[in-house]
Protein backbone atom coordinates (compact mmCIF):
# COMPACT_ATOMS: atom_id res chain seq x y z
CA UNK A 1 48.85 5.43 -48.48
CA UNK A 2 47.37 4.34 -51.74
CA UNK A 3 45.78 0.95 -52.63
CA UNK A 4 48.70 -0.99 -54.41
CA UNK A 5 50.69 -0.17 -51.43
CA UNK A 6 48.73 -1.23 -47.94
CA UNK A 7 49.50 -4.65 -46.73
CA UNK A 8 46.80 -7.21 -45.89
CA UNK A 9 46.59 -9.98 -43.66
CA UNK A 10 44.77 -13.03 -42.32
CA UNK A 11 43.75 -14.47 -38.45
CA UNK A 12 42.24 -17.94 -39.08
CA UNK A 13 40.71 -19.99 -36.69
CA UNK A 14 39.97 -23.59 -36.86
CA UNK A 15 38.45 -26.82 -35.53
CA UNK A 16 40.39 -29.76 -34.05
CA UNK A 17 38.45 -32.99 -34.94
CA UNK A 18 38.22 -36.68 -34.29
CA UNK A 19 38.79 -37.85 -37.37
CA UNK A 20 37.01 -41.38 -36.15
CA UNK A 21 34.23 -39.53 -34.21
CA UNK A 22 33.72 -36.84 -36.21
CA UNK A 23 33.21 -35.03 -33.26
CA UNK A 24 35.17 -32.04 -31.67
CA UNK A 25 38.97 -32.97 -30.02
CA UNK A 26 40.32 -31.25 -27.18
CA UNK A 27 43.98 -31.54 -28.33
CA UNK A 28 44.84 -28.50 -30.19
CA UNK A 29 47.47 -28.50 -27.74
CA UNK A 30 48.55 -31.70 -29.18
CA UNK A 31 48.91 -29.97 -32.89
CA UNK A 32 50.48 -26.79 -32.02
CA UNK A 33 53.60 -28.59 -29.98
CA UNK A 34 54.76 -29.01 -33.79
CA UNK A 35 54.36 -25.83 -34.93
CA UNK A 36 55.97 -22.10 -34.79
CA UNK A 37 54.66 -20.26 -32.29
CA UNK A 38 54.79 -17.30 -34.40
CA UNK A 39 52.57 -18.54 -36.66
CA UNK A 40 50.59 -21.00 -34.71
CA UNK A 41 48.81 -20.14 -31.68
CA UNK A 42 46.01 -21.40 -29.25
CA UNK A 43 42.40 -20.01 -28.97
CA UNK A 44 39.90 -19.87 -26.32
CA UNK A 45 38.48 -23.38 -26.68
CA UNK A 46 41.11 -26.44 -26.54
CA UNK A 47 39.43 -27.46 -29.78
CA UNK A 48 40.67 -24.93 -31.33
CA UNK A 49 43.79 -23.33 -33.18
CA UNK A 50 44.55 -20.15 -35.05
CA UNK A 51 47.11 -19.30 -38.02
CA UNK A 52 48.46 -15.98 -38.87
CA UNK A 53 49.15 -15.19 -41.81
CA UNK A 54 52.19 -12.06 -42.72
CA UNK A 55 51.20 -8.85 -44.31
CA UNK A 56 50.78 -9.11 -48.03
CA UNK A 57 50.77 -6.45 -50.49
CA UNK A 58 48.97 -8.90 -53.52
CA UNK A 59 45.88 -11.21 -52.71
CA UNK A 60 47.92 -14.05 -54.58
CA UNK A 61 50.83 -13.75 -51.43
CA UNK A 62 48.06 -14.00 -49.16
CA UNK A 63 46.05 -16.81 -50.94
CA UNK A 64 49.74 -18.90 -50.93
CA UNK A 65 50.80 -17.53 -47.73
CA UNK A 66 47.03 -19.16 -46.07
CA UNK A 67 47.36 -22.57 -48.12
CA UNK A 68 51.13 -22.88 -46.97
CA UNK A 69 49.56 -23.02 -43.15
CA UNK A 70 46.78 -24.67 -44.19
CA UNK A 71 48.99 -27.43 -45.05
CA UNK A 72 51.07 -27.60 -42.59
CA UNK A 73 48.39 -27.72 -39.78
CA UNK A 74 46.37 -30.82 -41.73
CA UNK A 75 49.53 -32.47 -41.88
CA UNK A 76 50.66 -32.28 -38.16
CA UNK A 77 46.84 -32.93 -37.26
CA UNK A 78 47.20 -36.03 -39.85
CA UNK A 79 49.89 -37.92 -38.00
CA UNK A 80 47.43 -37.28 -34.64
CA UNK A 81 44.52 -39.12 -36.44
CA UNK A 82 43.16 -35.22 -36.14
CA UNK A 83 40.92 -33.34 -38.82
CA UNK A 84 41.30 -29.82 -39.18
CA UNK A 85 38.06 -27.87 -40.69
CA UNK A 86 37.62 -24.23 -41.14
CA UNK A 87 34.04 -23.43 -40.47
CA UNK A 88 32.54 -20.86 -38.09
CA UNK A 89 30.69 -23.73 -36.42
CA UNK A 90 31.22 -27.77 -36.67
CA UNK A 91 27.97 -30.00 -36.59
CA UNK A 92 29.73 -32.39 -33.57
CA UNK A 93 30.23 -31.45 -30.44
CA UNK A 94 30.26 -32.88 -26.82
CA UNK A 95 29.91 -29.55 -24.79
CA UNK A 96 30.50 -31.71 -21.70
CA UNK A 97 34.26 -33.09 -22.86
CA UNK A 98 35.49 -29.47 -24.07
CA UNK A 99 37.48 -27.24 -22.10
CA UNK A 100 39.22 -24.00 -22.19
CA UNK A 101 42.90 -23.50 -22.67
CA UNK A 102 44.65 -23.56 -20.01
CA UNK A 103 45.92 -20.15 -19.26
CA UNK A 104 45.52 -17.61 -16.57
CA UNK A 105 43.44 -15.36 -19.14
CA UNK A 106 41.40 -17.62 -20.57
CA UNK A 107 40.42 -19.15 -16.97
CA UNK A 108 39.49 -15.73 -15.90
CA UNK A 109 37.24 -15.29 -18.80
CA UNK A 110 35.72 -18.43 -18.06
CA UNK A 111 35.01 -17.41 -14.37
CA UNK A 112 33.96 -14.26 -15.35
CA UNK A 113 31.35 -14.95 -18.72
CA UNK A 114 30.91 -19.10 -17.17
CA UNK A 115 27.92 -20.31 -20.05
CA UNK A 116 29.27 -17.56 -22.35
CA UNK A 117 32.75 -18.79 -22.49
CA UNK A 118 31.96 -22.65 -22.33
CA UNK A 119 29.87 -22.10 -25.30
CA UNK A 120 32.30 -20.53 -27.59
CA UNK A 121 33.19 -23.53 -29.83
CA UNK A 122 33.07 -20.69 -32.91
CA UNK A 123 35.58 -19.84 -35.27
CA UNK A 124 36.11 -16.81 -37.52
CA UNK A 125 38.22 -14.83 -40.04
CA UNK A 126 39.95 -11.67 -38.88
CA UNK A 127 41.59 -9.40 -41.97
CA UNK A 128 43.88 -7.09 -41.41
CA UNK A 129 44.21 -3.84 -43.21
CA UNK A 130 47.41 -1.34 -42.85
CA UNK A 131 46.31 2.03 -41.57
CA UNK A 132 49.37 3.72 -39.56
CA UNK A 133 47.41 6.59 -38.27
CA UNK A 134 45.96 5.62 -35.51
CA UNK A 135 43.48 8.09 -35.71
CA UNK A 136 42.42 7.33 -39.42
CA UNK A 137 41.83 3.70 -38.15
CA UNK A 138 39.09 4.92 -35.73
CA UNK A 139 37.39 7.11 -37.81
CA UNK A 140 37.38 4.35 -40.50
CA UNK A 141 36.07 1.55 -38.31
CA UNK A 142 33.11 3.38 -37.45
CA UNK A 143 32.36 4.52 -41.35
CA UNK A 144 32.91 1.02 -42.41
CA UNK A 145 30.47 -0.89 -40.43
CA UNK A 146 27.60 -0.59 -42.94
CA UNK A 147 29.45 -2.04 -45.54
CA UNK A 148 30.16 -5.10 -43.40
CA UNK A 149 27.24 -7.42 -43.80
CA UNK A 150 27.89 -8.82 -47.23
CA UNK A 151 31.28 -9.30 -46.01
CA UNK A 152 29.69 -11.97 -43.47
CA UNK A 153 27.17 -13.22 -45.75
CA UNK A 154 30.14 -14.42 -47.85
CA UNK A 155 31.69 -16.14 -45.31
CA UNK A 156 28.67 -17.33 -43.40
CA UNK A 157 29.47 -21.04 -42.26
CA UNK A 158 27.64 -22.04 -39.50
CA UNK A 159 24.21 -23.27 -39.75
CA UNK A 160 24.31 -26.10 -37.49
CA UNK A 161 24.93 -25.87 -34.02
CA UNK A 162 24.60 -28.39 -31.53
CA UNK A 163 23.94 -31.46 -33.84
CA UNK A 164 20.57 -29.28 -34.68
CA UNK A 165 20.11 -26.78 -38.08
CA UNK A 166 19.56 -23.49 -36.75
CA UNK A 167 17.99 -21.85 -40.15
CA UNK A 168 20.87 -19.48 -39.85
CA UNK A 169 23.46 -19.25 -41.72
CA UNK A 170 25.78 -17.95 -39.61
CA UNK A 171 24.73 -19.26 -35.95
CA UNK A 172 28.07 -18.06 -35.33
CA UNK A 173 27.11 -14.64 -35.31
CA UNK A 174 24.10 -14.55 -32.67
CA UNK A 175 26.54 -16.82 -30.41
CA UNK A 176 29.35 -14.38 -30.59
CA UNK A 177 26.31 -11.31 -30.71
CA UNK A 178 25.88 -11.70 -26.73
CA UNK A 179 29.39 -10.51 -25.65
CA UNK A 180 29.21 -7.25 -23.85
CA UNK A 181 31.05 -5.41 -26.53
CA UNK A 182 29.98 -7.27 -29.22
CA UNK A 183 28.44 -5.56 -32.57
CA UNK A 184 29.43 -2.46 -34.66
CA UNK A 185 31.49 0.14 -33.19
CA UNK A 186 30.10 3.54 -32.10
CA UNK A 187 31.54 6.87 -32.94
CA UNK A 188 34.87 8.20 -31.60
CA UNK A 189 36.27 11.77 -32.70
CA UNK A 190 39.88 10.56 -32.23
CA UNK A 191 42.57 7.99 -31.28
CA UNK A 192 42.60 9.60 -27.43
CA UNK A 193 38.69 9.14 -27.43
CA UNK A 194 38.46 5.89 -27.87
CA UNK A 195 41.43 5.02 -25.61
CA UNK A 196 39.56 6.69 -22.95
CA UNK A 197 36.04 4.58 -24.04
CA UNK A 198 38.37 1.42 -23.42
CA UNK A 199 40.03 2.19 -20.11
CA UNK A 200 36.53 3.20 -18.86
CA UNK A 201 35.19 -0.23 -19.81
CA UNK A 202 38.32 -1.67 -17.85
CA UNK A 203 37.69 -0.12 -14.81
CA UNK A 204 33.86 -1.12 -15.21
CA UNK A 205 35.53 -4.51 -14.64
CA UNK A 206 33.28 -5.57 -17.40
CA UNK A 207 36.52 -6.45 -19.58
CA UNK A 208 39.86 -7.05 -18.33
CA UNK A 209 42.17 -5.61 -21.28
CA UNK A 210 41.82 -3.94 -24.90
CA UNK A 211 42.04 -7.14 -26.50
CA UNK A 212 38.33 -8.42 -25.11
CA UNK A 213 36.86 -5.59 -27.53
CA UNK A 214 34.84 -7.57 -29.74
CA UNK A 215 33.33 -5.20 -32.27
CA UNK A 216 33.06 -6.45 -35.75
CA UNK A 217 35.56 -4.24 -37.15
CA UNK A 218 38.60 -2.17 -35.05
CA UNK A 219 41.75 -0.44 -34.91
CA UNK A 220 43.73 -3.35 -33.59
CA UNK A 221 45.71 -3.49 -30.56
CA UNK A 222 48.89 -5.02 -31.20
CA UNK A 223 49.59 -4.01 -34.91
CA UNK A 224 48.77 -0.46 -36.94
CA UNK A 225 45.91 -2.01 -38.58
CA UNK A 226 42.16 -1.82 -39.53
CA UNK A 227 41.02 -5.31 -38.41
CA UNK A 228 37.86 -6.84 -39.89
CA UNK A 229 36.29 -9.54 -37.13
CA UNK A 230 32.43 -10.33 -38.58
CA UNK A 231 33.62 -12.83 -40.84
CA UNK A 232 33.12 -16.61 -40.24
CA UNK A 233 35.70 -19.03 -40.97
CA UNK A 234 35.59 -20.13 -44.05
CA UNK A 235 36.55 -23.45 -45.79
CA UNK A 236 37.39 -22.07 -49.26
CA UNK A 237 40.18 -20.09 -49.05
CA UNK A 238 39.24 -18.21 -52.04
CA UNK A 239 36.46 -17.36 -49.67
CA UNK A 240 38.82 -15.78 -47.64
CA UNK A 241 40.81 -14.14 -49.94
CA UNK A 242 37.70 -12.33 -51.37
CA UNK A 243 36.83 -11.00 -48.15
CA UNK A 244 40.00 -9.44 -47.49
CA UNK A 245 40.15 -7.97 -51.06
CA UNK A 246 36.93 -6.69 -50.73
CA UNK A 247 38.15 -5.20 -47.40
CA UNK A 248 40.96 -3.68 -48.47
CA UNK A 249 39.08 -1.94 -51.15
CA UNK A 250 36.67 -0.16 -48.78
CA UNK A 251 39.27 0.78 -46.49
CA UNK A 252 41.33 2.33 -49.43
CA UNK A 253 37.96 4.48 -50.40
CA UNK A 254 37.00 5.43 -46.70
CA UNK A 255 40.40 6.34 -46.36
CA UNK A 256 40.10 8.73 -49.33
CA UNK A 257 36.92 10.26 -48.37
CA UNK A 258 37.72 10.93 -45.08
CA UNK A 259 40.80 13.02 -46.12
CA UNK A 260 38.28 14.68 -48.55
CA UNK A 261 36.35 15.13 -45.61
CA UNK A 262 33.15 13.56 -47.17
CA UNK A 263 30.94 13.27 -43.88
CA UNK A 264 29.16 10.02 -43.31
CA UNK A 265 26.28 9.31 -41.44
CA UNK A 266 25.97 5.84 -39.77
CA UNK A 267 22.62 4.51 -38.18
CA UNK A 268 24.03 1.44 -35.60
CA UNK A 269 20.56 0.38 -35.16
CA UNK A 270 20.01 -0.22 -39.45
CA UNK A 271 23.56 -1.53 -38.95
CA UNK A 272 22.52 -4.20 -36.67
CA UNK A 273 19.46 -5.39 -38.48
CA UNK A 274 21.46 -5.66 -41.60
CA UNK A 275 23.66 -7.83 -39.67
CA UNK A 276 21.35 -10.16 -38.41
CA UNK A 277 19.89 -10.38 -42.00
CA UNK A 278 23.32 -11.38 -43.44
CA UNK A 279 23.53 -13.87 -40.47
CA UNK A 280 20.08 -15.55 -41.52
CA UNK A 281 20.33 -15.39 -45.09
CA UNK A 282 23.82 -15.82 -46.17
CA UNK A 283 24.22 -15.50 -50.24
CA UNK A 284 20.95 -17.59 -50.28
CA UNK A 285 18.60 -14.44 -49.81
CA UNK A 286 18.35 -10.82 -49.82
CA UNK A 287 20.60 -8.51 -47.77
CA UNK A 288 20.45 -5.06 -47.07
CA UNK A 289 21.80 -2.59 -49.78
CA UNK A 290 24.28 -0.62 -47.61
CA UNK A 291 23.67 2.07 -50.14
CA UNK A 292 20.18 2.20 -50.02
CA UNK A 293 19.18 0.25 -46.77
CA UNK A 294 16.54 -1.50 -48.59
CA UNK A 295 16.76 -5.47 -49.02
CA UNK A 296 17.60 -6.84 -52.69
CA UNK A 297 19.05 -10.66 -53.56
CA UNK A 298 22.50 -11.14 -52.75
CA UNK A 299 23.65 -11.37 -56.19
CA UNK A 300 22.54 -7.87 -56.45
CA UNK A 301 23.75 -6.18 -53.57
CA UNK A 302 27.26 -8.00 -54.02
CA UNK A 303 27.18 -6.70 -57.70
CA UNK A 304 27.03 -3.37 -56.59
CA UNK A 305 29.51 -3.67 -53.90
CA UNK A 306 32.43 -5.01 -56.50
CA UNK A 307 30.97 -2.49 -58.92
CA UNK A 308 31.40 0.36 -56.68
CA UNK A 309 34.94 -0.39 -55.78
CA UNK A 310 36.17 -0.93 -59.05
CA UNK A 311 38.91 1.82 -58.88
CA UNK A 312 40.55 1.06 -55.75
CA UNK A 313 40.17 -2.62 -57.10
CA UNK A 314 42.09 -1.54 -59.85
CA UNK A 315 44.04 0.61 -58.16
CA UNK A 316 45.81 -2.30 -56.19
CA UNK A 317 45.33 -4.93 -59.29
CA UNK A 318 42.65 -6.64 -57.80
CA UNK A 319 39.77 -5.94 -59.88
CA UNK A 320 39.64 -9.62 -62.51
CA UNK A 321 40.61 -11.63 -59.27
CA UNK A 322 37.97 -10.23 -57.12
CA UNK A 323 35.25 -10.06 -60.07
CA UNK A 324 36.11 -13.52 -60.76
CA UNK A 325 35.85 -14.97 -56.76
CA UNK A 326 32.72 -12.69 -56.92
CA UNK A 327 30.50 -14.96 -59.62
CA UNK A 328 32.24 -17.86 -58.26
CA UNK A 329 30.88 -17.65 -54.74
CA UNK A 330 27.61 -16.60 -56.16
CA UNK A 331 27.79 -19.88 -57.94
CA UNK A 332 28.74 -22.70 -55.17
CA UNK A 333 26.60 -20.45 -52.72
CA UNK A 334 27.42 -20.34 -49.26
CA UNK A 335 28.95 -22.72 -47.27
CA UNK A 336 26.26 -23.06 -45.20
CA UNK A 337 24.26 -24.05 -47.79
CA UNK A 338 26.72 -26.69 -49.44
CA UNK A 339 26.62 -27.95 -45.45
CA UNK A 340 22.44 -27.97 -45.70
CA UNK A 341 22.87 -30.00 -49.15
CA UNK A 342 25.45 -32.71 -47.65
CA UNK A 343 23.50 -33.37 -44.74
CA UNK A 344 20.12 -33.57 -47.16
CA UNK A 345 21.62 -36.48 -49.14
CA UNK A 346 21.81 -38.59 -46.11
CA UNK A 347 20.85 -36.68 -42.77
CA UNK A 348 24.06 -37.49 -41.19
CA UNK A 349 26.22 -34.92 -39.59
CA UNK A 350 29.77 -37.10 -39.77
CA UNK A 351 28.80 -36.10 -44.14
CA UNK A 352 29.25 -32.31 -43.12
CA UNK A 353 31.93 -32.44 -40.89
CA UNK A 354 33.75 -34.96 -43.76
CA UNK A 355 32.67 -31.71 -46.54
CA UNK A 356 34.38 -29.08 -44.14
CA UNK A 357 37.61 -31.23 -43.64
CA UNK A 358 37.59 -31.61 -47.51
CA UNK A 359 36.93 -28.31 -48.49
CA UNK A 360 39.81 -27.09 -45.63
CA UNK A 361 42.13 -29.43 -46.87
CA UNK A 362 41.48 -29.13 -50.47
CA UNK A 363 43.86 -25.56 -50.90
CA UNK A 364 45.35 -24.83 -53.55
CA UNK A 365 46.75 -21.32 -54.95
CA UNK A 366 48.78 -22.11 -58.03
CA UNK A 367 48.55 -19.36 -60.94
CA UNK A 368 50.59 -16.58 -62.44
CA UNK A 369 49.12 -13.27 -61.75
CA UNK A 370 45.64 -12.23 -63.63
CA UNK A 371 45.09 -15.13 -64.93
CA UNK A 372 41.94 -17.38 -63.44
CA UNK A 373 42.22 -19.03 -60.10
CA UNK A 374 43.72 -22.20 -60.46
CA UNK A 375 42.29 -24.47 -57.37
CA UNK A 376 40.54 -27.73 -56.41
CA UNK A 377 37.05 -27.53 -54.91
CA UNK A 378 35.95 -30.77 -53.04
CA UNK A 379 32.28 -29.45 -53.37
């Protein structure tokens, strides 16, 4: 399947806050009960909800499709005296007052992982890329994973953690990093392979189903897709529309090569470090060249990365949007740094958690095709 014809979509997860504490809410609960189910959904933590989006064929769909839900959560939360913030971590929390959802899964997990679980007040970005062959989808997940890290450094949205600046920016990552099948995925020389890997992990008793396999990027379980997991949440949905452009792209030219049966060699260890670099740095420092494995600034490595993708960009019409989110993120940096700067002015945590609800509810996709993005920025 060619470029301009595989569907993307969007997971988003999000924070339920007290809009007069600032801090964390239990009551996501409280938020979905006016929602569709099919769109709207509950995550691990009561504190937290999750959208999904429908497959898109254009990044514009997907951009409207993700503001439309946007909208409608903020205003449900609104009429709760609730704030809803897209962030892979928010500043206030009382770990003591937050609970799981209450389902039978969930509870198991939380008797099963205890600290792990209670600690999961994260939130991320899943994309989803079509891939119908089930088999493609493995191979591809694997020769994807060391483009990956300037995918998270884009997103990366979570330096604070605990009321405390972790000099990461993405926390998220080393919180979510100490699952037991966490990290890039290994090698698997077909579909029935990695079935097999899975249902041996089951009966390990180390995970209870398929859908507790937490690499950064896998064939999905409930829909024939590619889905991309390393991401943060992100309060820009521009953010988030870049990411999944960006992903699409790569799958579209892994796809390709594979059927040319181009060979590609990937190191899991170099994989990991470049990771954890992405996770510290963000777009505010150097990341690892996936095509070189050496580090270089951001700017540069995300240059090449556009650069190098410019004819399945083009392929699906993607190229001037992408190019354009590209220098734009470069130029409002990361959202963990736009956190950093809000707190600096006053070194109060309610000012970040007040930039994350603005910059969630501030969503706008307005704007004929290929012409500049037409939104409001409350940063």
């Amino acid at each position: 399947m060619t470029g301009d014809g595989m569907r993307v979509g969007a997971e988003e997860e999000f924070h339920v806050v007290d809009l007069a504490t600032r801090r964390l809410a239990p009551r996501g609960q409280l938020v979905l009960d006016g929602l569709p189910s099919e769109r709207f959904t509950d995550e691990l933590q009561r504190s937290m909800v999750e959208s999904n989006s429908t497959p898109c064929l254009t990044l514009e769909e997907l951009a409207r499709d993700l503001c439309g839900m946007r909208g409608r959560l903020i205003r449900q939360a609104d009429g709760l005296g609730l704030g809803i913030n897209a962030a892979g971590s928010s500043p206030l929390a009382d770990m003591d007052e937050l609970k799981v959802s209450p389902s039978p899964r969930y509870e198991q997990m939380l008797d099963d992982y205890q600290q792990l679980t209670r600690e999961q007040l994260i939130c991320g970005t899943h994309v989803h890329v079509q891939v119908e062959d089930r088999d493609l989808a493995v191979a591809v997940a694997h020769r994807l994973t060391p483009w990956l890290p300037p995918l998270l450094a884009l997103s990366a949205s979570s330096p604070f953690w605990d009321g405390s600046d972790t000099g990461y920016a993405s926390y998220r990552t080393l919180v979510w990093s100490r699952w037991p099948t966490a990290g890039p995925i290994g090698k698997y020389e077909s579909a029935a392979e990695y079935e097999e890997m899975i249902r041996e992990l089951i009966r390990s008793e180390v995970i209870a189903d398929p859908g507790m396999l937490y690499f950064d990027i896998r064939p999905s379980e409930h829909v024939p897709t590619v889905e991309l997991r390393i991401c943060d949440a992100n309060p820009r949905v521009e953010s988030v529309v870049l990411v999944a452009g960006l992903f699409r792209a790569l799958v579209c030219r892994e796809l390709e090569a594979v059927r040319q049966g181009v060979e590609r060699e990937v190191h899991l260890e170099a994989v990991r470090a470049a990771t954890w670099q992405a996770a510290r740095s963000g777009l505010e420092g150097e990341l690892i060249d996936p095509a070189g494995g050496v580090p270089r600034p951001a700017a540069v490595v995300l240059g090449r990365l556009v650069e190098g993708l410019r004819p399945q960009l083009e392929q699906s019409g993607d190229w001037e949007l992408v190019s354009e989110l590209v220098e734009e993120a470069l130029a409002k940096g990361s959202s963990a740094e736009r956190q950093r700067r809000a707190y600096a002015r006053g070194e109060r945590l309610a000012d970040v958690v007040d930039l994350l609800l603005a910059e969630t509810r501030a969503c706008e996709w307005d704007r004929p095709a290929n012409d500049p993005p037409s939104y409001r920025s409350a940063s």
